[in-house]
C-alpha atoms as a PDB file:
ATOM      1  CA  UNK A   1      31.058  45.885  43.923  1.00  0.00           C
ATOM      2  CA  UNK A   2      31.403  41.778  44.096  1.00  0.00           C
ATOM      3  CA  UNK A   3      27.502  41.085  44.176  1.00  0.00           C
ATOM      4  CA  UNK A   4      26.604  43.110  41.303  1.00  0.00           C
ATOM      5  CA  UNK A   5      29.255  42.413  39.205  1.00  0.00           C
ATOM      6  CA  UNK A   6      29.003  38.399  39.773  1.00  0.00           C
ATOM      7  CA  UNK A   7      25.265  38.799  39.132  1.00  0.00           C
ATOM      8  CA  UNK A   8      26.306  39.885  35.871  1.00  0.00           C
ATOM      9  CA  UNK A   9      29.620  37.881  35.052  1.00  0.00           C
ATOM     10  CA  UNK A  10      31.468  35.018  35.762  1.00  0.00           C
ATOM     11  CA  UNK A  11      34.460  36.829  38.213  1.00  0.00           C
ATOM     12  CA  UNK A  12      37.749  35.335  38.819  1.00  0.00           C
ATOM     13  CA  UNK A  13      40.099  37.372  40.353  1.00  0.00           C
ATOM     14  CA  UNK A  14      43.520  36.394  43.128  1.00  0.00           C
ATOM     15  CA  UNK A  15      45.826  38.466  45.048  1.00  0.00           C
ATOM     16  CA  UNK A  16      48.835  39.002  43.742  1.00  0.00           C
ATOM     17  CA  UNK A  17      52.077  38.263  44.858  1.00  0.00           C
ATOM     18  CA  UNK A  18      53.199  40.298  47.818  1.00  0.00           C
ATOM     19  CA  UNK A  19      49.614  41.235  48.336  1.00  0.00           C
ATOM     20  CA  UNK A  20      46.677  40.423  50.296  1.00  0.00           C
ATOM     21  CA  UNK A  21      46.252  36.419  51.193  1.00  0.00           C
ATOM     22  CA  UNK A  22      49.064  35.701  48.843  1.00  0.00           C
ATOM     23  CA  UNK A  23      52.852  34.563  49.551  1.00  0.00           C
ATOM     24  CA  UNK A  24      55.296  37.801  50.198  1.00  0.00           C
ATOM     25  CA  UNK A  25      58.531  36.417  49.858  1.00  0.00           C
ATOM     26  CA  UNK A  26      61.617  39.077  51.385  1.00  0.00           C
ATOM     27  CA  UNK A  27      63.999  38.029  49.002  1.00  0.00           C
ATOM     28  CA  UNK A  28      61.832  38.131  45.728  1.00  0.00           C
ATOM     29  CA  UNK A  29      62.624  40.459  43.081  1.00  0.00           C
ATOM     30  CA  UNK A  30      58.732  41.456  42.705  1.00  0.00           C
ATOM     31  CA  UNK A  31      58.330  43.087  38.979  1.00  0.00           C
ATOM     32  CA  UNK A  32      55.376  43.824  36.449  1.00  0.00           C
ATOM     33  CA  UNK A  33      55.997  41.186  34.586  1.00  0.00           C
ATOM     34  CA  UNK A  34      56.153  38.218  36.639  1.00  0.00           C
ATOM     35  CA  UNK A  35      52.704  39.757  38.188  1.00  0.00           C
ATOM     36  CA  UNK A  36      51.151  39.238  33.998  1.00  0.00           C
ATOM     37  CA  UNK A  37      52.650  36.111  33.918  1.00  0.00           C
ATOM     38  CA  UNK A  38      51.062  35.218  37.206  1.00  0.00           C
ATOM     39  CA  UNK A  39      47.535  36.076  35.985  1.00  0.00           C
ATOM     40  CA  UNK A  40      47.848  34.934  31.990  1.00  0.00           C
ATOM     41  CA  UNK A  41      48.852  31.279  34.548  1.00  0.00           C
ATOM     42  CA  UNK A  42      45.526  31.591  36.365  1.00  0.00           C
ATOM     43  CA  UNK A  43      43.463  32.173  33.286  1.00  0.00           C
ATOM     44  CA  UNK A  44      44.993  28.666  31.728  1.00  0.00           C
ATOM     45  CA  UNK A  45      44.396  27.308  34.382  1.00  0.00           C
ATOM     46  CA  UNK A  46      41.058  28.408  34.769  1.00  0.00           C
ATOM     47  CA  UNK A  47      40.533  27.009  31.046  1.00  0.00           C
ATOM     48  CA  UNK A  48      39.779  30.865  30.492  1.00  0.00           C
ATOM     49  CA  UNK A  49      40.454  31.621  26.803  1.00  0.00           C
ATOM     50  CA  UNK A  50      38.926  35.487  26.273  1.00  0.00           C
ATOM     51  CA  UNK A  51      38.527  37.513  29.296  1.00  0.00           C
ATOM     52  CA  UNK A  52      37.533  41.581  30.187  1.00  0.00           C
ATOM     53  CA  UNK A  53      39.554  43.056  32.786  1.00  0.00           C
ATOM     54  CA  UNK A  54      38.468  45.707  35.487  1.00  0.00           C
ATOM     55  CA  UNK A  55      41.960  46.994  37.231  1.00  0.00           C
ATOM     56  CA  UNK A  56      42.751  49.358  39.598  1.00  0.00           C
ATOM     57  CA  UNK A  57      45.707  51.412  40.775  1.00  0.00           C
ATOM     58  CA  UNK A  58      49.305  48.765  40.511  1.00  0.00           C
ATOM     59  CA  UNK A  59      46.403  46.035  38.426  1.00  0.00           C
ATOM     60  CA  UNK A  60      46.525  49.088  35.768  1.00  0.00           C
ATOM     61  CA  UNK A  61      50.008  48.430  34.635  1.00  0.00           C
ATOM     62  CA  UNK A  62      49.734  44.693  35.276  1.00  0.00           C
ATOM     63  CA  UNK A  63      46.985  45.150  32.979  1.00  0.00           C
ATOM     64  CA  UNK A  64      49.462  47.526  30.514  1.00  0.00           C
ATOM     65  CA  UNK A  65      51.459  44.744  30.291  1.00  0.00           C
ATOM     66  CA  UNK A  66      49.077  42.052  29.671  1.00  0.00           C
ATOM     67  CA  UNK A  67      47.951  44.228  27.049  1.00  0.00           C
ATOM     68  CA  UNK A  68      50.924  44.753  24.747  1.00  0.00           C
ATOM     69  CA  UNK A  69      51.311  41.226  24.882  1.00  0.00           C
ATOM     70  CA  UNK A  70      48.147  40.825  22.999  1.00  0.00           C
ATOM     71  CA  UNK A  71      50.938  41.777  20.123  1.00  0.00           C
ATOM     72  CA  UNK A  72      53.018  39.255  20.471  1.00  0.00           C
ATOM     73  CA  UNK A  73      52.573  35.638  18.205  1.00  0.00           C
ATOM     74  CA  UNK A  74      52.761  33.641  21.326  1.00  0.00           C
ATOM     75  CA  UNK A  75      49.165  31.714  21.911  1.00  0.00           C
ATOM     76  CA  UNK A  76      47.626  33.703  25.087  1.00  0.00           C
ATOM     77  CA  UNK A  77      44.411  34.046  26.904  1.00  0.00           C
ATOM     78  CA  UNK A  78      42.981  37.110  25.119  1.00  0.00           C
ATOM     79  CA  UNK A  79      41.768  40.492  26.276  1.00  0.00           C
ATOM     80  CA  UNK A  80      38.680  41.457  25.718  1.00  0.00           C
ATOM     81  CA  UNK A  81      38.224  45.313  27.185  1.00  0.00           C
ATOM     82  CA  UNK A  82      39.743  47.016  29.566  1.00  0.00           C
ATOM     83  CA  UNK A  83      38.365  49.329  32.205  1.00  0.00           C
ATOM     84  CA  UNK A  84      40.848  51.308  34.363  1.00  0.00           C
ATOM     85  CA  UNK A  85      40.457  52.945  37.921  1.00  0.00           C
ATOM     86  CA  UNK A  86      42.920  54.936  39.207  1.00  0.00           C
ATOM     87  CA  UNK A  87      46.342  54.162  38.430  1.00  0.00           C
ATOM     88  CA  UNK A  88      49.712  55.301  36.969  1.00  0.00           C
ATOM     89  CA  UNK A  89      48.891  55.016  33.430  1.00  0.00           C
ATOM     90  CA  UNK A  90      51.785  57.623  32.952  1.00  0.00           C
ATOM     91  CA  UNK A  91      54.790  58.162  34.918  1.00  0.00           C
ATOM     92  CA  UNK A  92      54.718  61.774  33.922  1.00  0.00           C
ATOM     93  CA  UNK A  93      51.451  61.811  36.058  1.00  0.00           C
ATOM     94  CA  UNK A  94      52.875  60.303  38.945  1.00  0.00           C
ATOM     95  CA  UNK A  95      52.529  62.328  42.448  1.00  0.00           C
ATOM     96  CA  UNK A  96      53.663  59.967  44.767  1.00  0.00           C
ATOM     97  CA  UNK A  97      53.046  60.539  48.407  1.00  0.00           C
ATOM     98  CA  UNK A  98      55.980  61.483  50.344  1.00  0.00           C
ATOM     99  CA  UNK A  99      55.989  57.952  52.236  1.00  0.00           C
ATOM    100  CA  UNK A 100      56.125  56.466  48.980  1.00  0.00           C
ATOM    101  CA  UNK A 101      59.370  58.371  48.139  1.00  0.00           C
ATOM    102  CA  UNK A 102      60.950  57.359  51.644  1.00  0.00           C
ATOM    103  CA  UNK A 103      59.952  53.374  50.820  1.00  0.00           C
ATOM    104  CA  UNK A 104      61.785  53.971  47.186  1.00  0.00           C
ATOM    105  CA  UNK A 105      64.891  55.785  48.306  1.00  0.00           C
ATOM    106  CA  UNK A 106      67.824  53.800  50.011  1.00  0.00           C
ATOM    107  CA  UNK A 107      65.716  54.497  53.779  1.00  0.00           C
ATOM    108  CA  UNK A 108      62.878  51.800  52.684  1.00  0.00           C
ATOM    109  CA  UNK A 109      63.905  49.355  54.756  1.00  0.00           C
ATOM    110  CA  UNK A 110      63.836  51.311  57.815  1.00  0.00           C
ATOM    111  CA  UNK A 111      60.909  52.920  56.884  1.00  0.00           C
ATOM    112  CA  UNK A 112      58.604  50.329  56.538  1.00  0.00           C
ATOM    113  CA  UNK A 113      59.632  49.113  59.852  1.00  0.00           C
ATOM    114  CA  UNK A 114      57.985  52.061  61.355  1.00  0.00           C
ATOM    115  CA  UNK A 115      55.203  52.113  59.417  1.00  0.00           C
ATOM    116  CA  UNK A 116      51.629  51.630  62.147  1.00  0.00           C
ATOM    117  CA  UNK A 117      48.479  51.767  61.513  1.00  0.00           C
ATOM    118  CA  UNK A 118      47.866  55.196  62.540  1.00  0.00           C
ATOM    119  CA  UNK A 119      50.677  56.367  59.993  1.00  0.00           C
ATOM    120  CA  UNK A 120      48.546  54.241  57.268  1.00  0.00           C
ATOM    121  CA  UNK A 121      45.409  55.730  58.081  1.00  0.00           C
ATOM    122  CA  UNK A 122      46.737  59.072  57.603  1.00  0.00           C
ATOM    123  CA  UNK A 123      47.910  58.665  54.507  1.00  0.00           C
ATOM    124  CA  UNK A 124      44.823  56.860  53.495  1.00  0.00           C
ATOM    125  CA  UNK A 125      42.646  59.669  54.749  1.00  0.00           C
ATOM    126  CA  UNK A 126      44.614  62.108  52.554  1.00  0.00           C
ATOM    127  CA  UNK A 127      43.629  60.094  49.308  1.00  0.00           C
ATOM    128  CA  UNK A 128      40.218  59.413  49.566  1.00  0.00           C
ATOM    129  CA  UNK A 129      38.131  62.474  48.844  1.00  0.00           C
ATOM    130  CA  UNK A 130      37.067  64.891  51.189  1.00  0.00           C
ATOM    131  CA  UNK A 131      33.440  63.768  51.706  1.00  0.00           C
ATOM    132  CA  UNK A 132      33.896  60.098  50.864  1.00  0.00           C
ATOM    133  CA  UNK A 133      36.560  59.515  53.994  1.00  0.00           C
ATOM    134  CA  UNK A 134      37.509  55.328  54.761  1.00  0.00           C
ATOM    135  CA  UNK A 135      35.605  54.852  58.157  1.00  0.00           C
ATOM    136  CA  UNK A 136      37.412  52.377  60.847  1.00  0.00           C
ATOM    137  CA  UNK A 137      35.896  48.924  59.177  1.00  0.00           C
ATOM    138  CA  UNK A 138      37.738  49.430  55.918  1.00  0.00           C
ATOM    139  CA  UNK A 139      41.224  50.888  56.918  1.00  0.00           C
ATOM    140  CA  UNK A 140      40.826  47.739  59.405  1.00  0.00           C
ATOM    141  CA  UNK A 141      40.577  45.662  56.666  1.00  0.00           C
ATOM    142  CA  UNK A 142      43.168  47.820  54.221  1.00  0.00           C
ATOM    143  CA  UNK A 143      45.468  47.043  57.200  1.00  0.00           C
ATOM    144  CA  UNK A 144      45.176  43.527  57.810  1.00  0.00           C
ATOM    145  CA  UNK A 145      45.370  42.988  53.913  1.00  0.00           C
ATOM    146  CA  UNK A 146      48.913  44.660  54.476  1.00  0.00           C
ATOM    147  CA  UNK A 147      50.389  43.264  57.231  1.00  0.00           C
ATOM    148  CA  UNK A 148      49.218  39.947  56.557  1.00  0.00           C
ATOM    149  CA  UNK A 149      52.562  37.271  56.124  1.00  0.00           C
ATOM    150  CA  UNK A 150      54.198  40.686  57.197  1.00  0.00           C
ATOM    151  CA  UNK A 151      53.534  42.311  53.808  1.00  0.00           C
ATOM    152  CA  UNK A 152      54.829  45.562  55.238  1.00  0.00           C
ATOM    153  CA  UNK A 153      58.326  44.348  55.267  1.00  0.00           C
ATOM    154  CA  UNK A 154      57.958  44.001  51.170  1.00  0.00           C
ATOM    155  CA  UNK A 155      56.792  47.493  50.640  1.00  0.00           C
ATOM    156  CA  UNK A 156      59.988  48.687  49.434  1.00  0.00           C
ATOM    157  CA  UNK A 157      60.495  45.700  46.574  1.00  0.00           C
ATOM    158  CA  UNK A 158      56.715  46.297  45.867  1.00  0.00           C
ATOM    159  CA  UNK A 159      57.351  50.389  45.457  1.00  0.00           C
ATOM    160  CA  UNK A 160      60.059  49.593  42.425  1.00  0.00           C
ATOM    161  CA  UNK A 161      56.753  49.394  40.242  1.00  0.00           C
ATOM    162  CA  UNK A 162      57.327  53.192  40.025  1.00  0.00           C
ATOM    163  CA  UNK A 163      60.767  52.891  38.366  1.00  0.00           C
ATOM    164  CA  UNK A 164      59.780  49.814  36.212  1.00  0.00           C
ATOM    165  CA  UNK A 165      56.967  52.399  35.096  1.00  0.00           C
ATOM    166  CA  UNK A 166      59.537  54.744  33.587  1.00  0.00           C
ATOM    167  CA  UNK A 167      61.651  52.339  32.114  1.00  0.00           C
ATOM    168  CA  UNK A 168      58.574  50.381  30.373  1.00  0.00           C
ATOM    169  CA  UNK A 169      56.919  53.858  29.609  1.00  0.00           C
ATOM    170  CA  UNK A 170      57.171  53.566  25.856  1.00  0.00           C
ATOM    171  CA  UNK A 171      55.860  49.323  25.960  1.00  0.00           C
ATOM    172  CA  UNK A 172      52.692  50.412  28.339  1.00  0.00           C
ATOM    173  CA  UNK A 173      51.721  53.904  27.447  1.00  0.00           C
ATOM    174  CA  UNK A 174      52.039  52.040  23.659  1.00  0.00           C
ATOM    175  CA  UNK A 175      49.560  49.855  24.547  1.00  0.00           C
ATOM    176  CA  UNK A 176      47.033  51.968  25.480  1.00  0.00           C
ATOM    177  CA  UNK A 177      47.577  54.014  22.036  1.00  0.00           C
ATOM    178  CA  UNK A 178      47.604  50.853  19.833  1.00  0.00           C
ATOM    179  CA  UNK A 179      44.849  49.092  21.316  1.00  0.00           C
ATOM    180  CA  UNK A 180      42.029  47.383  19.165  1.00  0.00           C
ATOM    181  CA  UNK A 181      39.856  46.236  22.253  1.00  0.00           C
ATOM    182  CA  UNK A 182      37.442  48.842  24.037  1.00  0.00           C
ATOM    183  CA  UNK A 183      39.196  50.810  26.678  1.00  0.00           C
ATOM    184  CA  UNK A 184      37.457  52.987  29.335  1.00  0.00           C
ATOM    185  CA  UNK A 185      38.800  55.167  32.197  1.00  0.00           C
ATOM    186  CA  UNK A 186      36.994  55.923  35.320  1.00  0.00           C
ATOM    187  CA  UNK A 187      38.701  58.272  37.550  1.00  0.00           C
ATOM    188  CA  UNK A 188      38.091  60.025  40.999  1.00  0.00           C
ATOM    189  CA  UNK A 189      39.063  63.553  39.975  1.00  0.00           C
ATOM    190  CA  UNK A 190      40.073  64.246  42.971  1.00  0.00           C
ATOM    191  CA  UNK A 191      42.983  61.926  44.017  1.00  0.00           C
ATOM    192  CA  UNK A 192      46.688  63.614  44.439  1.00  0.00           C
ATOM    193  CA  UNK A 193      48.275  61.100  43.215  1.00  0.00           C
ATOM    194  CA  UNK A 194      46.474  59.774  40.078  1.00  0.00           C
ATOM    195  CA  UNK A 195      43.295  61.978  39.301  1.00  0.00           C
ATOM    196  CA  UNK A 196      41.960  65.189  37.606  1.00  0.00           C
ATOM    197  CA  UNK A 197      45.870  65.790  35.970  1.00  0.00           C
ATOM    198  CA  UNK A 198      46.165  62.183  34.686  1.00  0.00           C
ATOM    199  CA  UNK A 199      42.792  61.585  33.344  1.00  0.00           C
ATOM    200  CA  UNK A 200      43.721  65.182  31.174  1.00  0.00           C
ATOM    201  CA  UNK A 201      46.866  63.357  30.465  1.00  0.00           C
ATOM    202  CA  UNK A 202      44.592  60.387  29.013  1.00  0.00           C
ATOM    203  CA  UNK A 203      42.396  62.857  27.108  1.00  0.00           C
ATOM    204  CA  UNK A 204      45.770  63.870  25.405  1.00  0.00           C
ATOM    205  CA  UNK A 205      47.500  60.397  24.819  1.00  0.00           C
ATOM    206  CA  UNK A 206      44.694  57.934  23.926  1.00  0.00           C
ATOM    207  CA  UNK A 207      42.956  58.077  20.389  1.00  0.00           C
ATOM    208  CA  UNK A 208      38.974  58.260  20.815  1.00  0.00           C
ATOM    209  CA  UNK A 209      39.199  58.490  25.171  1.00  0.00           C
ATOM    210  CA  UNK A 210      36.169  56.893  26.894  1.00  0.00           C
ATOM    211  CA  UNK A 211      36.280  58.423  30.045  1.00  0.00           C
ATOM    212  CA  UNK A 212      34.157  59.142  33.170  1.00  0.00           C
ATOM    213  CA  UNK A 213      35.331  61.549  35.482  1.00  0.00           C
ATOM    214  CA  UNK A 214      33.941  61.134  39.156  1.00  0.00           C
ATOM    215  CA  UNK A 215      34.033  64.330  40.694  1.00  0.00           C
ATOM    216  CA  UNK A 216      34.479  64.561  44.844  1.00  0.00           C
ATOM    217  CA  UNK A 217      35.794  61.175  44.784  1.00  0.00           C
ATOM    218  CA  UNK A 218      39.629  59.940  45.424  1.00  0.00           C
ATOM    219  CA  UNK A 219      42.256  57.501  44.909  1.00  0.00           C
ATOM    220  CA  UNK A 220      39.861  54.236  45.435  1.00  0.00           C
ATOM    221  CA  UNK A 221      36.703  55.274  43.770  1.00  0.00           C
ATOM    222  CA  UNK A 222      35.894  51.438  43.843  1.00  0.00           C
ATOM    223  CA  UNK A 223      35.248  51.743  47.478  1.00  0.00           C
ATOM    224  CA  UNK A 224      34.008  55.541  48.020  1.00  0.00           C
ATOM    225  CA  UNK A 225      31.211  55.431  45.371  1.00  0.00           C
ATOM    226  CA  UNK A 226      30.862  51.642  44.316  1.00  0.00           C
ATOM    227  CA  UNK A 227      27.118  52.067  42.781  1.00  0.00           C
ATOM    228  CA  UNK A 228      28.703  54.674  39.979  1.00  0.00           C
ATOM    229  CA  UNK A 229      31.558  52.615  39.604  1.00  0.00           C
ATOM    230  CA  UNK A 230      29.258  50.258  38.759  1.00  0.00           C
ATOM    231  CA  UNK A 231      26.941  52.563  36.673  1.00  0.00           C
ATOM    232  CA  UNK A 232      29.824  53.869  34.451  1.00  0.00           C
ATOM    233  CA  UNK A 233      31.292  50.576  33.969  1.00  0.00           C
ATOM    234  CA  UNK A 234      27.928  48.399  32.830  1.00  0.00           C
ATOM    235  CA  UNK A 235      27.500  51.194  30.610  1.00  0.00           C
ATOM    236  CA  UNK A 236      30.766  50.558  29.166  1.00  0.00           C
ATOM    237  CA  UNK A 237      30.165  46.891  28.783  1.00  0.00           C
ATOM    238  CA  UNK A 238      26.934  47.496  27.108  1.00  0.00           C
ATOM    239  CA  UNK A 239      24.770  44.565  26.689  1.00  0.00           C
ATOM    240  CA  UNK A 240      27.083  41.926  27.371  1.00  0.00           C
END
């Protein structure tokens, strides 16, 4: 979605740490919040003072958080909208995959020592949707994303996201309810782990939803149907 949406908008964006291109330190203690303060560092130093934010998937509740500090009297860059992909908006929602329960259970270690590629590729297949599958060229680049500075290693610090989740439910689902910036959902319906159940859950929890539900589509919508992605999220943004 990069060329259309930088024909549009000035884009800034980085990988987080433990992710991607960026450092992935063994003996960090990785959390939500030092991921928010990460990004509210980039924006100041980007001289960025109001910003919109388009998050996906673990970016959701860095987003959350960045969010219900909007709050708080402390002189911040300031959020603008907020469009959300995928993601565990909810713990309640949460179906993690059964790998992810190994990584967050005392076995992590071990287990993401084993991990392959073919093991990642199944469990990618099984969360895109059925007619939208990840061909070779993107779980190629999915997997060097991951193993890059041996980011596998780090999977079980990254996974404690889903505890931090429950413990901040009240801080990040409040967020979302107490908003005053637009907020918009777009969901592949049908992901197991964060689709068709949590967008209802979203219907229920957030005053005056804005949602689009993608229908056939999975956990990555972003990359199995960018152009409505795209479609539902300009419309969102309107004329700006």
């Amino acid at each position: 979605m990069w060329p259309a949406l930088t024909a549009r908008y000035r884009v800034v964006t980085l990988d987080m740490l433990g992710f991607g291109f960026s450092d992935k330190p063994r003996g960090y203690t990785y959390s939500i919040a030092d991921q928010a303060d990460l990004y509210e560092a980039f924006l100041t130093a980007e001289h960025i003072s109001e910003y919109h934010v388009l998050a996906h998937d673990y970016g959701d509740t860095v987003a959350q958080e960045l969010l219900a500090r909007q709050n708080e009297p402390a002189a911040r860059p300031r959020m603008q909208s907020l469009a959300l992909l995928n993601g565990g908006l909810f713990p309640e929602t949460h179906r993690p995959l059964f790998m992810q329960k190994l990584l967050l259970s005392p076995l992590g270690p071990w287990i993401a020592r084993l991990t392959n590629k073919a093991r990642f590729s199944g469990n990618m297949q099984r969360i895109f949707g059925c007619a939208t599958q990840p061909d070779d060229i993107l779980l190629d680049g999915f997997w060097d994303l991951l193993t890059y500075n041996d980011g596998v290693r780090v999977l079980p610090k990254l996974i404690h996201y889903i505890i931090e989740r429950r413990q901040n439910r009240a801080r990040w689902v409040g967020a979302l309810q107490n908003a005053t910036i637009p907020l918009k959902l777009i969901n592949g319906a049908d992901d197991p782990i964060f689709g068709r159940h949590m967008a209802e859950r979203y219907r229920e929890l957030v005053p005056r939803p804005d949602m689009t539900l993608l229908e056939g589509l999975g956990h990555y919508p972003q990359c199995e149907a960018p152009l409505a992605v795209l479609e539902s999220y300009f419309a969102f943004r309107g004329a700006d």
